[in-house]
N, C-alpha and C. Protein backbone atom coordinates (compact mmCIF):
# COMPACT_ATOMS: atom_id res chain seq x y z
N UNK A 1 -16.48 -5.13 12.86
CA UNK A 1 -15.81 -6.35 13.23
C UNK A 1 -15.16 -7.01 12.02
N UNK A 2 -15.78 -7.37 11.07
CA UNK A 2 -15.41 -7.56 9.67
C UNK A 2 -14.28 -6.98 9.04
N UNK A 3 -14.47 -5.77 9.66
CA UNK A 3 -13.03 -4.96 8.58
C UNK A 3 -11.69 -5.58 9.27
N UNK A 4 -12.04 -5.31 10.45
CA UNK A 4 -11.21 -5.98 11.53
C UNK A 4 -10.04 -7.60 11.11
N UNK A 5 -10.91 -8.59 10.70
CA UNK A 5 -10.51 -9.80 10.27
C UNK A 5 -10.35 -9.34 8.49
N UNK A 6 -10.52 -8.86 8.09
CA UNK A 6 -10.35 -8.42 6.92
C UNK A 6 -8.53 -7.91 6.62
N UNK A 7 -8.19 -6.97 7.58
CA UNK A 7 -6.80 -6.49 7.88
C UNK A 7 -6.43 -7.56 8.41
N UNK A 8 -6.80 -8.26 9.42
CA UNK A 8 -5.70 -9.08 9.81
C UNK A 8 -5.29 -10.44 8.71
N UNK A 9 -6.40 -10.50 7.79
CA UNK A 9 -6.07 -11.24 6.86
C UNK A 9 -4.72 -10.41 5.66
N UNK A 10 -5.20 -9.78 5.25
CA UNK A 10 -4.12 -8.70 4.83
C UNK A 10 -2.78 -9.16 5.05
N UNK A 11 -3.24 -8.70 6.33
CA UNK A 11 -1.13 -8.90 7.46
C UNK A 11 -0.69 -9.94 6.82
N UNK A 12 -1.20 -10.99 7.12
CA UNK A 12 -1.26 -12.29 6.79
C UNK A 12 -0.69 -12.65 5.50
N UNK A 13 -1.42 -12.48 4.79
CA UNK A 13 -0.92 -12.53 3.24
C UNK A 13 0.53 -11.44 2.85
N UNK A 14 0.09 -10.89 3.62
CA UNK A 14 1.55 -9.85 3.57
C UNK A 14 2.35 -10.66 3.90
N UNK A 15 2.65 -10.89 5.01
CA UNK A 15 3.68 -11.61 5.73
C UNK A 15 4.39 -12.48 4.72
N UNK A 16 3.39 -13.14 4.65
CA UNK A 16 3.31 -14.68 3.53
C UNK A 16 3.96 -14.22 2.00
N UNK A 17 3.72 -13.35 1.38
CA UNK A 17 4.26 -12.68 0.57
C UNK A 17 5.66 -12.46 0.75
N UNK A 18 6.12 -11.62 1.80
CA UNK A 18 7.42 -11.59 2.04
C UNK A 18 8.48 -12.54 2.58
N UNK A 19 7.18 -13.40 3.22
CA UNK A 19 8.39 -14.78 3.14
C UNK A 19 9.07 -15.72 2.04
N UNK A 20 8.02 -14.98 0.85
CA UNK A 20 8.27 -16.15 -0.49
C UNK A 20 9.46 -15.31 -1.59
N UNK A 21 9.82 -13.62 -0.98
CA UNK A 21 10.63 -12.79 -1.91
C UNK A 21 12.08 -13.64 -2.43
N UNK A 22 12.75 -14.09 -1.32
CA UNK A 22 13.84 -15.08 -1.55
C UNK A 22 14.03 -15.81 -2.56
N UNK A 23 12.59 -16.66 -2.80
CA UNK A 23 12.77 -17.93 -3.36
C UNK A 23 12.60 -17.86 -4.85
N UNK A 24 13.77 -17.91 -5.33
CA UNK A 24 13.80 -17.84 -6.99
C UNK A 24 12.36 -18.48 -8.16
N UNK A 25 11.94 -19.40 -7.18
CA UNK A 25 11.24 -20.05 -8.23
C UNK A 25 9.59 -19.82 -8.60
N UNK A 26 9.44 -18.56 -7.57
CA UNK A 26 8.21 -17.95 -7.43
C UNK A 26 7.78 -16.94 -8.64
N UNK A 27 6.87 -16.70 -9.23
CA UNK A 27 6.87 -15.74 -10.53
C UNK A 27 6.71 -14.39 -9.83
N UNK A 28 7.78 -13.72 -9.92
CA UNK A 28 7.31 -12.40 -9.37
C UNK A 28 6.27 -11.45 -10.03
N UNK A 29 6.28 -11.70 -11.18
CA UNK A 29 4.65 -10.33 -10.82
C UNK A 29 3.52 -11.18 -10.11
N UNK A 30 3.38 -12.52 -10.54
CA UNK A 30 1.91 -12.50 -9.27
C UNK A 30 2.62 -12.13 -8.14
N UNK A 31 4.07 -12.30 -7.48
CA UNK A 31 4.45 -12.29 -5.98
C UNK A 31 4.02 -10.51 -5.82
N UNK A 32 4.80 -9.44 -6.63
CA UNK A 32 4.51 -8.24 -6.62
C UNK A 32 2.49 -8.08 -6.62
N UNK A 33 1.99 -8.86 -7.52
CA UNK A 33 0.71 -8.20 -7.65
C UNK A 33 0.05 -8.79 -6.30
N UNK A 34 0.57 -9.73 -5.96
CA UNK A 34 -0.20 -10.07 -4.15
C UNK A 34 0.52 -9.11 -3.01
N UNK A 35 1.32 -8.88 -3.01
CA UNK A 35 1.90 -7.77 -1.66
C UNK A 35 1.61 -6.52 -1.95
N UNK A 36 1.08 -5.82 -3.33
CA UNK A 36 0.13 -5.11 -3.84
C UNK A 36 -1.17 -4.73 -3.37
N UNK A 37 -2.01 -6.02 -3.80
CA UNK A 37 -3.24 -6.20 -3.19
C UNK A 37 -3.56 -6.97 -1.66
N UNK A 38 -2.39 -7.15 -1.06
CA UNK A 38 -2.37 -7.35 0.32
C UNK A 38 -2.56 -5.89 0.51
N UNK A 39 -1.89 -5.39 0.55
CA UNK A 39 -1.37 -3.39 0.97
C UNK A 39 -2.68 -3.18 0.97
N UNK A 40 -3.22 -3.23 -0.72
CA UNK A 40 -4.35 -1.99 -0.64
C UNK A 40 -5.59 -2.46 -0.01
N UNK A 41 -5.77 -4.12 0.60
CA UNK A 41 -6.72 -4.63 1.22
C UNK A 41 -6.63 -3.83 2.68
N UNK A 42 -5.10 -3.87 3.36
CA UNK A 42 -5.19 -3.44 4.50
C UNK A 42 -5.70 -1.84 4.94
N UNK A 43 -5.07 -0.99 3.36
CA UNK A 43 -5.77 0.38 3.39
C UNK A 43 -6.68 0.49 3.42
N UNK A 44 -7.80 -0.32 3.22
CA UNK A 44 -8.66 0.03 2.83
C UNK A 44 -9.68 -0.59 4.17
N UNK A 45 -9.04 -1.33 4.76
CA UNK A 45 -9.73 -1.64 6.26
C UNK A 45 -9.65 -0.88 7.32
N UNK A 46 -7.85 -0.12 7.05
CA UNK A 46 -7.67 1.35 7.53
C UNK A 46 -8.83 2.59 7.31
N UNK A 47 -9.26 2.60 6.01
CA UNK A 47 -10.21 3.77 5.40
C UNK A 47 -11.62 3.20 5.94
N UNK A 48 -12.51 2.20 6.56
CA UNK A 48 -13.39 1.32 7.38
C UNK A 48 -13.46 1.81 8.63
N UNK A 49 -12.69 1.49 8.97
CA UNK A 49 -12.45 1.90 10.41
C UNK A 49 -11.82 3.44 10.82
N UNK A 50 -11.60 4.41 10.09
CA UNK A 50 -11.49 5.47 9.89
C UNK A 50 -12.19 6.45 10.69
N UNK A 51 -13.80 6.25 10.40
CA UNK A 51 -14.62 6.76 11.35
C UNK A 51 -14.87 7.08 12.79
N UNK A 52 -14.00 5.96 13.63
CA UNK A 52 -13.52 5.42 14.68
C UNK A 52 -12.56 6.74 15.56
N UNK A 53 -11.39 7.14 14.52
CA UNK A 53 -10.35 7.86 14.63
C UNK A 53 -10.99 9.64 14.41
N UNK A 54 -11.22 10.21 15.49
CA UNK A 54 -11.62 11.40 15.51
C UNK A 54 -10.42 12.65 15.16
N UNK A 55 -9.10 12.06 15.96
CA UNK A 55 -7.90 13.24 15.89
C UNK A 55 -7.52 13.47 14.69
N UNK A 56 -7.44 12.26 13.51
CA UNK A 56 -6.91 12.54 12.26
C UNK A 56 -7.15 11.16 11.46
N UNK A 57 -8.52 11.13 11.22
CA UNK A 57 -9.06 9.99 10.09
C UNK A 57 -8.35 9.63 8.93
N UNK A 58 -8.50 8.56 8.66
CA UNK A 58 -7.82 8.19 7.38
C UNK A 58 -9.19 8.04 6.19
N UNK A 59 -9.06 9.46 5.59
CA UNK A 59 -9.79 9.72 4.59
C UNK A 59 -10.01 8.89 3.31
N UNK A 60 -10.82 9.66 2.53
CA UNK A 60 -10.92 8.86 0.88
C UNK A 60 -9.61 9.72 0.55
N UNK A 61 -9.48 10.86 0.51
CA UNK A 61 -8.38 11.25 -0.22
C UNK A 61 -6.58 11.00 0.25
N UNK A 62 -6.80 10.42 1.24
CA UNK A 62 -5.47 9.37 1.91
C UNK A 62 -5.49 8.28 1.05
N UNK A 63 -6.54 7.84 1.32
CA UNK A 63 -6.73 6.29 0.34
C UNK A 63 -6.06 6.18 -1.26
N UNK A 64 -6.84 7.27 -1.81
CA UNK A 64 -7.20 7.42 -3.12
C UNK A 64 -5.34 7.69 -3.67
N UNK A 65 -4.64 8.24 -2.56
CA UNK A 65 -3.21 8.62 -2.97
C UNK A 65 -2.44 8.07 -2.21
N UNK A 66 -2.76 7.05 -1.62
CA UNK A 66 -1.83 5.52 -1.24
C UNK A 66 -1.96 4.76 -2.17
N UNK A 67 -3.13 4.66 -2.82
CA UNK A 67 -3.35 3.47 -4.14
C UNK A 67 -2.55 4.00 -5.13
N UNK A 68 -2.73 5.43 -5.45
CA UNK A 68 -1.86 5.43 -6.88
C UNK A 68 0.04 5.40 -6.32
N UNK A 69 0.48 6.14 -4.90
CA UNK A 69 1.65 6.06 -4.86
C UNK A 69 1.65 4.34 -5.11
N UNK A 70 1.24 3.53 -4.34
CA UNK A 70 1.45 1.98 -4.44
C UNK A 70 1.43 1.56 -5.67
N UNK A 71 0.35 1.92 -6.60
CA UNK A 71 0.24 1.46 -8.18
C UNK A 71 2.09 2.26 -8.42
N UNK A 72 2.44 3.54 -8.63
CA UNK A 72 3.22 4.02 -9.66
C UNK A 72 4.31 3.20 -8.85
N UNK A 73 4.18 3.05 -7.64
CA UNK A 73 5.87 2.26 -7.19
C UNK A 73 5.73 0.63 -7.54
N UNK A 74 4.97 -0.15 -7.80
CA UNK A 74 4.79 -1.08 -8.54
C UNK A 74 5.18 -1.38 -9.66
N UNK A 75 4.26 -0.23 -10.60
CA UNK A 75 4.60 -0.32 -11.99
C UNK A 75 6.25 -0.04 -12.53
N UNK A 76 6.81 0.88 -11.36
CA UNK A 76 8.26 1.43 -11.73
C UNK A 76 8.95 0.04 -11.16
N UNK A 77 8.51 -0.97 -10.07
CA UNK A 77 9.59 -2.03 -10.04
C UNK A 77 9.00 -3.30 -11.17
N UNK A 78 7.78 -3.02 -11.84
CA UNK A 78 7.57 -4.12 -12.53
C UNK A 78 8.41 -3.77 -14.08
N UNK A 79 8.38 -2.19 -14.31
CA UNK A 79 8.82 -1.85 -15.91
C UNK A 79 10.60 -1.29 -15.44
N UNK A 80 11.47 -2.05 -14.48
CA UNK A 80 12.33 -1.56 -13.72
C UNK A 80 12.94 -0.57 -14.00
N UNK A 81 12.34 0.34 -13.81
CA UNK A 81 12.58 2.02 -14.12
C UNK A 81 12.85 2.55 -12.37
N UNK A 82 14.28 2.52 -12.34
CA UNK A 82 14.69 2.82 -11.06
C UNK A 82 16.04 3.75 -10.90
N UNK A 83 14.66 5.06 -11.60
CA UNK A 83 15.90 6.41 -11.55
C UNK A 83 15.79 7.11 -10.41
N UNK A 84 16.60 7.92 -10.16
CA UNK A 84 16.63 8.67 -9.05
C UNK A 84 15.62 9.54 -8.98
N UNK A 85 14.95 10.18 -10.70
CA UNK A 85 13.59 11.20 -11.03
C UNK A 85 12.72 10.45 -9.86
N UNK A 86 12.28 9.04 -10.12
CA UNK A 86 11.10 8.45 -10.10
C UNK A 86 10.76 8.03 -8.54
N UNK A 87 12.23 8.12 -8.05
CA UNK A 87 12.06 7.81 -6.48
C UNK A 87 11.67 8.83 -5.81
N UNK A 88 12.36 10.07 -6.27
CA UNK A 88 12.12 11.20 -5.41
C UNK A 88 10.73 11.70 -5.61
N UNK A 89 9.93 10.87 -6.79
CA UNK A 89 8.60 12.04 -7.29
C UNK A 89 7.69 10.62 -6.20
N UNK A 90 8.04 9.65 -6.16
CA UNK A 90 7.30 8.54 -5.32
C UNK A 90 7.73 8.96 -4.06
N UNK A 91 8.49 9.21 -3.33
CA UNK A 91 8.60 10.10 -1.86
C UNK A 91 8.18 11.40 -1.99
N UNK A 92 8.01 11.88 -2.78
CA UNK A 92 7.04 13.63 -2.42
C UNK A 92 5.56 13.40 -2.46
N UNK A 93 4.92 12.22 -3.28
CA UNK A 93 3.61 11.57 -3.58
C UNK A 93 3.47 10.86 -2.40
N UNK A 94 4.50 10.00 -1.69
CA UNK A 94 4.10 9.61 0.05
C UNK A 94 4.52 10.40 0.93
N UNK A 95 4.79 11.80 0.76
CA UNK A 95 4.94 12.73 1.75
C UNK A 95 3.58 13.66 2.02
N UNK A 96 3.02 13.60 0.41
CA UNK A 96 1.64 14.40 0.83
C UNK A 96 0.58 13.32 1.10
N UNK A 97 0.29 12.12 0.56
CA UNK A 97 -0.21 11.11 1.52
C UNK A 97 -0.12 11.19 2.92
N UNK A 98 0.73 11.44 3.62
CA UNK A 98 0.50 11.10 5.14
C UNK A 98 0.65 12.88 5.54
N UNK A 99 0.85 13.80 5.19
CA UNK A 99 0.39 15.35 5.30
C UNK A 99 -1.05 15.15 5.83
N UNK A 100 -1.38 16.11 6.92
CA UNK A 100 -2.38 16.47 7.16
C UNK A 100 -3.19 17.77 6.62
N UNK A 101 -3.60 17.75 5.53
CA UNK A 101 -4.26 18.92 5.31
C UNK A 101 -5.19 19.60 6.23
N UNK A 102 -5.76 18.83 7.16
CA UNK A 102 -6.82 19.52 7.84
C UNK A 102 -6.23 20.44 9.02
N UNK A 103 -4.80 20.41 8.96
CA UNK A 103 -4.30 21.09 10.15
C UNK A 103 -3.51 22.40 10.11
């Protein structure tokens, strides 16, 4: 039940996060480091409730490589390193994230 209100808090702060992207006068790395740790709160209520999901669980090793794709696409918009290398190696890193190995 907990994890439950846990994600929906998440959303929440998510939301709230993206309503504040606009507004110039907001410091963006805390704005980046909260829609950050919104994300990895909600993954991780995803990886909770996991157990639940028999057809195709959301594992530790889903988890473990949503956090770092989320960390390296962070760090590349915080150190704005926005080459074409870095996008395509952050879409092959969230392509095997949502891959099913077990199948």
């Amino acid at each position: 039940m907990y994890s439950h209100v846990l994600m929906v808090v998440a959303i929440l702060s998510l939301a709230a996060g993206l309503d504040y992207l606009p507004d110039q006068e907001v410091l963006r790395t805390v704005l980046w480091l909260s829609l950050f740790l919104s994300t990895i709160t909600y993954y991780f209520g995803l990886l909770a409730n996991g157990v639940y999901n028999h057809r195709r669980p959301f594992t530790m090793q889903n988890f473990l490589l949503t956090i770092i794709t989320l960390a390296l696409g962070t760090g590349a918009f915080l150190l704005r390193a926005s080459t074409p290398e870095l996008i395509i190696c952050l879409a092959l890193v969230a392509g095997i994230v949502w891959a099913n190995p077990n199948e």
